[in-house]
N, C-alpha and C. Protein backbone atom coordinates (compact mmCIF):
# COMPACT_ATOMS: atom_id res chain seq x y z
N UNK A 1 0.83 -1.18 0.00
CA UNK A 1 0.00 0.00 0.00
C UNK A 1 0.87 1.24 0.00
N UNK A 2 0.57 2.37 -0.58
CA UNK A 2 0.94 3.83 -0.85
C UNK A 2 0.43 4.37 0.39
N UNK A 3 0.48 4.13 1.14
CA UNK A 3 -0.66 5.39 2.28
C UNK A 3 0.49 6.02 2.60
N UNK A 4 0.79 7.65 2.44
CA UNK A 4 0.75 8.66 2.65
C UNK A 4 2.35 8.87 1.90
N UNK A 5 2.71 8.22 0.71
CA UNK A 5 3.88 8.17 0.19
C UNK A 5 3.75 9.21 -1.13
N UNK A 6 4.63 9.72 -1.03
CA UNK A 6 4.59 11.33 -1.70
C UNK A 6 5.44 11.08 -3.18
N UNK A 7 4.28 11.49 -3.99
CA UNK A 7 5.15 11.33 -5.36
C UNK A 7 4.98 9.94 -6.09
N UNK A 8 5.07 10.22 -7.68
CA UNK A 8 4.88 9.07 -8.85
C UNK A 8 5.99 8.65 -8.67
N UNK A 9 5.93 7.41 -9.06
CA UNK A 9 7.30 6.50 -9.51
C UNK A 9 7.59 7.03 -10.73
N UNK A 10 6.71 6.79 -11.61
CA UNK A 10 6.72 7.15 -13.09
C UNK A 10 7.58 5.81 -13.68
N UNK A 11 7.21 4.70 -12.91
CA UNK A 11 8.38 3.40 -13.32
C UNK A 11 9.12 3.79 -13.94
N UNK A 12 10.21 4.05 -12.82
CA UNK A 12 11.87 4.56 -13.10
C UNK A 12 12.40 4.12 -11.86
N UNK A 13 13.81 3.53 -11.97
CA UNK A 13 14.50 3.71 -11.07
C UNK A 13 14.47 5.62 -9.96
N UNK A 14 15.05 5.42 -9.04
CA UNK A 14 15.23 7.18 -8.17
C UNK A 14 16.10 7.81 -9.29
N UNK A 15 17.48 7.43 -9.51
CA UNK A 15 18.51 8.21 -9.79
C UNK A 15 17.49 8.67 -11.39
N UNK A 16 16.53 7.82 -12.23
CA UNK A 16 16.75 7.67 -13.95
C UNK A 16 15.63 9.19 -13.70
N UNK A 17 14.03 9.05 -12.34
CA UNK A 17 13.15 9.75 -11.87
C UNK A 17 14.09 11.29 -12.31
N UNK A 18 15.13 11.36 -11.05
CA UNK A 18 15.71 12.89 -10.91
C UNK A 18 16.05 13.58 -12.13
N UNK A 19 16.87 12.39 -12.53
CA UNK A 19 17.26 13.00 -14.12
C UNK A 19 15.85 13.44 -15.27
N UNK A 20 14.89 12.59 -15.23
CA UNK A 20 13.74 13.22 -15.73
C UNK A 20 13.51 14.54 -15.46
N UNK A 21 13.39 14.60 -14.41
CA UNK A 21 12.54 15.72 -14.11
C UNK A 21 13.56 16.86 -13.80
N UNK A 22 14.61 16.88 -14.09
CA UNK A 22 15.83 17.76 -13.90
C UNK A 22 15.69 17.99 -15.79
N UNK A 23 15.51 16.98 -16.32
CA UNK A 23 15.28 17.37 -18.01
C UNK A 23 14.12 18.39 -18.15
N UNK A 24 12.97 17.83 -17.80
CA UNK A 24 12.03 18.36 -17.86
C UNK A 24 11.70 19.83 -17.30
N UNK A 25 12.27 19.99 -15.86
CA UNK A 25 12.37 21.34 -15.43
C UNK A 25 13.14 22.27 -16.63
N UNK A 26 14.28 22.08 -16.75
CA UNK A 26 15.52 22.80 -18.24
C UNK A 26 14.47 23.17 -19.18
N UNK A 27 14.04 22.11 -19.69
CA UNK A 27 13.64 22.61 -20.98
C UNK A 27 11.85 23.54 -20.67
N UNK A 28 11.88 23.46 -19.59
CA UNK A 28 10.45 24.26 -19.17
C UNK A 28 11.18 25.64 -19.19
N UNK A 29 12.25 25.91 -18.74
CA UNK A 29 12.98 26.85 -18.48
C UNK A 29 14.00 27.44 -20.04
N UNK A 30 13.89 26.52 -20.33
CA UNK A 30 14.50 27.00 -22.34
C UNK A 30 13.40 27.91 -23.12
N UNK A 31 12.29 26.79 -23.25
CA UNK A 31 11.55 27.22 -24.00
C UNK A 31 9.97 27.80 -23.27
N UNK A 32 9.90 27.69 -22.64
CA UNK A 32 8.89 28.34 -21.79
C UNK A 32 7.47 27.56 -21.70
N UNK A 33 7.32 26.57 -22.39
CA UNK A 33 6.08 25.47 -21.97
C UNK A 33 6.98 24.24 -22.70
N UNK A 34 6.44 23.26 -22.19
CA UNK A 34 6.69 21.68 -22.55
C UNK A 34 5.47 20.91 -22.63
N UNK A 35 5.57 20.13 -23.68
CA UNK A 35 4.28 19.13 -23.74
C UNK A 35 4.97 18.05 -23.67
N UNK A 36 4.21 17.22 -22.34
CA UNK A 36 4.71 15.81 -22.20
C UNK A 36 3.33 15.73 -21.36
N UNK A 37 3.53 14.33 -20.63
CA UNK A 37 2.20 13.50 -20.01
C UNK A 37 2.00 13.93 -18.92
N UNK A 38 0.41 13.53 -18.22
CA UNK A 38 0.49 14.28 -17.80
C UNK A 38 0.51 14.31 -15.88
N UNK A 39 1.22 12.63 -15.82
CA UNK A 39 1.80 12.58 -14.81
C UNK A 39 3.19 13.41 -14.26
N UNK A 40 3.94 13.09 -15.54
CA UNK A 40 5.44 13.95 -15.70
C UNK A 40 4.56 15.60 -15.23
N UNK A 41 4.20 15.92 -15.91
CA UNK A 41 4.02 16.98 -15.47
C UNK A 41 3.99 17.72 -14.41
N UNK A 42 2.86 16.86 -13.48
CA UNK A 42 2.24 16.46 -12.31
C UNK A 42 3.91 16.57 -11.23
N UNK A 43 4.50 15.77 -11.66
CA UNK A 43 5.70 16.08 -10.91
C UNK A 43 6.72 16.85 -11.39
N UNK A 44 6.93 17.49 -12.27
CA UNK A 44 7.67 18.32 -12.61
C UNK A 44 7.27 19.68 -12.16
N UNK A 45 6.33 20.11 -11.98
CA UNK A 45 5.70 21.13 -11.54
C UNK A 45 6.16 21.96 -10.16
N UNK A 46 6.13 20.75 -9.40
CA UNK A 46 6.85 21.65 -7.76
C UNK A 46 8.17 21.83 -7.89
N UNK A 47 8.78 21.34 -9.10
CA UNK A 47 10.01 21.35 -8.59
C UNK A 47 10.75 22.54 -9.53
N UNK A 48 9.52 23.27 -10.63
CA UNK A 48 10.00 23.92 -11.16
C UNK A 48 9.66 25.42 -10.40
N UNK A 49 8.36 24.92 -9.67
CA UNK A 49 7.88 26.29 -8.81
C UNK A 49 9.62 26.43 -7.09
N UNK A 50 9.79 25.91 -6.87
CA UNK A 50 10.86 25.96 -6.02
C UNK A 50 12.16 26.55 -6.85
N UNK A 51 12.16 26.05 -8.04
CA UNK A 51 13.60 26.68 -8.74
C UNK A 51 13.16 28.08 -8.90
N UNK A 52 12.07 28.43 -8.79
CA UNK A 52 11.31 30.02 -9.39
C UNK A 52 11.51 31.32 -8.32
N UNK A 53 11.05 30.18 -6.95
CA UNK A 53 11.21 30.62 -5.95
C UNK A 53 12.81 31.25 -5.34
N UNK A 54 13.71 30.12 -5.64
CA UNK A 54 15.20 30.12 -5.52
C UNK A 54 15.38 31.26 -6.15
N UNK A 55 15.18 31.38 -7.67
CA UNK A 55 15.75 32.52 -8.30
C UNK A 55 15.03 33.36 -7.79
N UNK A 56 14.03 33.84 -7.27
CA UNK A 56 13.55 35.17 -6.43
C UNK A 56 14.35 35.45 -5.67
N UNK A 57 15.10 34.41 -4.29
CA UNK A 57 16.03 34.51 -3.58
C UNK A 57 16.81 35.37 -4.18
N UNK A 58 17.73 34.81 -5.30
CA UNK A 58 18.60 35.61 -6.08
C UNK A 58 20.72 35.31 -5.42
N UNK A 59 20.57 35.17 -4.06
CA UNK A 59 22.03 35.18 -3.50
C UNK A 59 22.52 33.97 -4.16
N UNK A 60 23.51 33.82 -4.08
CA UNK A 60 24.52 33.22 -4.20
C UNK A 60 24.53 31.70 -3.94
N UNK A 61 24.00 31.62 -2.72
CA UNK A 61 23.34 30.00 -2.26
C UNK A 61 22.64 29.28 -3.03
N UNK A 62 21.31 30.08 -3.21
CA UNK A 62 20.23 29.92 -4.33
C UNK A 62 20.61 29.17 -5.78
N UNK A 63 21.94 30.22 -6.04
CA UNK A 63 22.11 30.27 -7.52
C UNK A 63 22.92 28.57 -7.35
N UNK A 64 23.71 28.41 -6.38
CA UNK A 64 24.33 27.04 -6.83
C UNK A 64 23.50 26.12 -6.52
N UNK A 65 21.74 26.02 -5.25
CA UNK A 65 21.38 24.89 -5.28
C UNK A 65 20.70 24.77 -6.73
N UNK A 66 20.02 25.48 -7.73
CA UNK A 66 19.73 25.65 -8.81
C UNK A 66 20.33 24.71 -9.75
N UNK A 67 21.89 25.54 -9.71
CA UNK A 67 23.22 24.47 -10.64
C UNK A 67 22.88 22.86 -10.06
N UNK A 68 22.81 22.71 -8.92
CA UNK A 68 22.27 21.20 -8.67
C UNK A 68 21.30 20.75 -9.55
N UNK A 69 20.24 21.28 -9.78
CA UNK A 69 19.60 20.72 -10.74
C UNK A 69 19.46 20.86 -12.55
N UNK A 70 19.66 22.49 -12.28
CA UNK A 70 19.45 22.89 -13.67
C UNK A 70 21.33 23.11 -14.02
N UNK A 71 21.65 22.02 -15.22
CA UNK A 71 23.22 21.80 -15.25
C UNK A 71 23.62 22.98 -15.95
N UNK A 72 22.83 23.63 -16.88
CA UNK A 72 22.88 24.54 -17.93
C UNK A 72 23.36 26.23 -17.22
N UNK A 73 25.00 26.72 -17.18
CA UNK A 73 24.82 27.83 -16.34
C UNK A 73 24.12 28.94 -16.80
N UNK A 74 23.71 29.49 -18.18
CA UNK A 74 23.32 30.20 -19.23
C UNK A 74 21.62 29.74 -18.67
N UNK A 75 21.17 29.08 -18.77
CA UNK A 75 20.00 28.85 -18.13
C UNK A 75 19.69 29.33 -16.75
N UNK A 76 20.50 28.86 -15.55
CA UNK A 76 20.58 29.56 -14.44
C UNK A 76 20.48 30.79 -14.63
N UNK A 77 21.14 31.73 -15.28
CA UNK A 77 21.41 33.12 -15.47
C UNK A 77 20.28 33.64 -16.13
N UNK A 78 19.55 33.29 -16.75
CA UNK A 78 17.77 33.10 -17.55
C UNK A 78 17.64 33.40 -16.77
N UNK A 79 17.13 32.12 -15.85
CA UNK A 79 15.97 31.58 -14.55
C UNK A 79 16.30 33.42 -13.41
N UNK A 80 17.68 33.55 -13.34
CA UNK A 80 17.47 34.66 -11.86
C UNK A 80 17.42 36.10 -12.60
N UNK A 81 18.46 36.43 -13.99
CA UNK A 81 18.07 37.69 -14.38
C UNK A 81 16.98 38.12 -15.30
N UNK A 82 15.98 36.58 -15.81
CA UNK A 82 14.83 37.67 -16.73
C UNK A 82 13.45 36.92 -16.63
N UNK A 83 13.83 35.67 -16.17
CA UNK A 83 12.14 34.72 -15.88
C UNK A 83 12.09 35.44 -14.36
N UNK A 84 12.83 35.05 -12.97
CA UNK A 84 12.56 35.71 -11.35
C UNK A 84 12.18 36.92 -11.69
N UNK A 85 12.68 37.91 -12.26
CA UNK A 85 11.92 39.76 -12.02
C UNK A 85 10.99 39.31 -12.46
N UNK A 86 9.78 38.53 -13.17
CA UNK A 86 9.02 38.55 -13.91
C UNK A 86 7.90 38.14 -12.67
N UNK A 87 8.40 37.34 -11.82
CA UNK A 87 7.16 36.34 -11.02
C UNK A 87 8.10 37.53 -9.05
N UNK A 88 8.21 38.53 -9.04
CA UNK A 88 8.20 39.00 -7.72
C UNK A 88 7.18 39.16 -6.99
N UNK A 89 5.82 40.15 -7.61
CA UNK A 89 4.77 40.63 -7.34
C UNK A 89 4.04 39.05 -6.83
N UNK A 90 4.54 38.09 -7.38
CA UNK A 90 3.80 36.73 -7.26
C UNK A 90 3.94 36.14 -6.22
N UNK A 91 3.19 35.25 -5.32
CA UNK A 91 3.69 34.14 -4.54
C UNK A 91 3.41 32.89 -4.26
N UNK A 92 3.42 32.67 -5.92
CA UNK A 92 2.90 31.52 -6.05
C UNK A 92 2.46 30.88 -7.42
N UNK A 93 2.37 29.73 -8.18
CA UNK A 93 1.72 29.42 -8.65
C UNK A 93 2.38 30.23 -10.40
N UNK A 94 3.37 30.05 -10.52
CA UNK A 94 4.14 30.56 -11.41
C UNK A 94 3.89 29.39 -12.68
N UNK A 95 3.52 28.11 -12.39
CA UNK A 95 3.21 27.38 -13.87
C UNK A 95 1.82 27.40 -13.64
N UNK A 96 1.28 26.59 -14.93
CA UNK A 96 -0.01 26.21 -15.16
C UNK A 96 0.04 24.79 -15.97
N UNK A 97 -0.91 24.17 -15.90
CA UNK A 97 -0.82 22.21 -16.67
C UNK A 97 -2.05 22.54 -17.54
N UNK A 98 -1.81 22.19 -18.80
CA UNK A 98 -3.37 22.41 -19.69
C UNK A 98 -3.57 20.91 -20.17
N UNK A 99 -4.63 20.56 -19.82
CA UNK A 99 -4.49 19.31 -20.37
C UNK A 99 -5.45 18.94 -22.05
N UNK A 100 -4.73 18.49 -23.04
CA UNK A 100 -5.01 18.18 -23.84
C UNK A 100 -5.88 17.37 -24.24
N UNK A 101 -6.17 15.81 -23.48
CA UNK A 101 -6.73 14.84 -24.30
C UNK A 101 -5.51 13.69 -24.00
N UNK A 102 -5.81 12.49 -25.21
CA UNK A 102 -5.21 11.19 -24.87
C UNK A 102 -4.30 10.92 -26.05
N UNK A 103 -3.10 10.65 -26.10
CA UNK A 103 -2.27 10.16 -27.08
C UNK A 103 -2.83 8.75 -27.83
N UNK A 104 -2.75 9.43 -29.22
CA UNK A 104 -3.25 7.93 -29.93
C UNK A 104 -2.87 6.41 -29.58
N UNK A 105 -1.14 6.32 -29.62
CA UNK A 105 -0.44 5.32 -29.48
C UNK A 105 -0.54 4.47 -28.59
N UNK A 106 -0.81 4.87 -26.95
CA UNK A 106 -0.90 4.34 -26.34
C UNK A 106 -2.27 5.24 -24.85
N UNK A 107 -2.60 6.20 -25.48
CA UNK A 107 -3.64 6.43 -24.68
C UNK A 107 -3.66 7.55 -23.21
N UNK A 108 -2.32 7.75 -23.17
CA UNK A 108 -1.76 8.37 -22.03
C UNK A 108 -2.32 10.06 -21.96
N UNK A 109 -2.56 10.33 -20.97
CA UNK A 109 -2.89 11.69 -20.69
C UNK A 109 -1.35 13.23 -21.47
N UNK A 110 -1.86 13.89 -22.02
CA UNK A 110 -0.92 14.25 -22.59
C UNK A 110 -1.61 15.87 -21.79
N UNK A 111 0.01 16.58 -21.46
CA UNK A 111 -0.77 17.73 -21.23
C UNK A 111 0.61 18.80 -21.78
N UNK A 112 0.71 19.98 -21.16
CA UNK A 112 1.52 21.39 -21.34
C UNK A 112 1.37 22.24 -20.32
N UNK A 113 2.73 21.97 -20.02
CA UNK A 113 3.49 22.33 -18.56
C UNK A 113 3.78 23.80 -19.51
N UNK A 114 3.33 25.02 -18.32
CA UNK A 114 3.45 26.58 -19.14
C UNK A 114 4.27 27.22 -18.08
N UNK A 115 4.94 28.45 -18.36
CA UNK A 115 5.37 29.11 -17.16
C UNK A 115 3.81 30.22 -17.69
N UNK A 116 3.32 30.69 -16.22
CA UNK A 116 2.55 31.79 -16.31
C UNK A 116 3.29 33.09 -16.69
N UNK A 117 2.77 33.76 -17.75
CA UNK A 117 3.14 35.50 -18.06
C UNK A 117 2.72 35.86 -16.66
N UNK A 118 3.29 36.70 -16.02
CA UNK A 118 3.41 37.45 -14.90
C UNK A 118 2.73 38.82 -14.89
N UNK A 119 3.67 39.39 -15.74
CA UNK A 119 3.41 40.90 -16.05
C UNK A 119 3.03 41.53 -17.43
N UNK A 120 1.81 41.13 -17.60
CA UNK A 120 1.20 41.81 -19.48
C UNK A 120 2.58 42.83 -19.82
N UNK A 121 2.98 42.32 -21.10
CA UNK A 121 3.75 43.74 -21.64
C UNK A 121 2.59 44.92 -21.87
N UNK A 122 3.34 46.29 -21.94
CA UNK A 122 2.21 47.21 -22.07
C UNK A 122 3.07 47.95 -23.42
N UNK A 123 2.15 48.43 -24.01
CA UNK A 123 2.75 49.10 -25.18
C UNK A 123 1.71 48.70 -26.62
């Protein structure tokens, strides 16, 4: 029984899990939404709202537990000088999950992991 055990397996080994979702966070953070399933998602989500959070932090600490996950330093430098100013006013709730529907092939929940726009451009 699961009673009160936190988090998908996503049948993966732990170490193959981290690396997922250490992929998955990056490229949420490259390109600014990802479409994958929509368990992945499901767990990719807190862990991209904590990296969001970190870069709000902004010090120095922050920036290397980040490098722990996100390997990319050019990405790091994204995440604290132009995605964090974007989500300050915020406290909270910096992605959104849209869910699509079911993949032909095999049926799986497919969704799109977004970062939320923060601040409407004006102009």
């Amino acid at each position: 029984m699961r009673h009160r055990r936190k988090g998908r397996k996503l049948n993966r080994t732990a170490s193959h899990r981290r690396a997922l979702l250490a992929n998955l966070v990056t490229a949420l953070f490259e390109h600014g939404s990802i479409k994958t399933t929509l368990a992945k998602a499901k767990e990719a989500r807190p862990l991209a709202e904590k990296l969001i959070t970190l870069a709000k932090r902004g010090d120095l600490a922050a920036r290397r537990r980040a490098l722990r996950i996100v390997k990319d330093k050019s990405l790091v430098y994204k995440l604290f000088n132009q995605l964090a100013p974007k989500f300050v006013d915020r406290n909270g709730g910096y992605t959104r999950i849209v869910r699509l529907g079911r993949r032909m092939g095999d049926g799986a929940h497919i969704a799109v992991l977004q970062l939320v726009e923060a601040k409407a451009e004006e102009g």
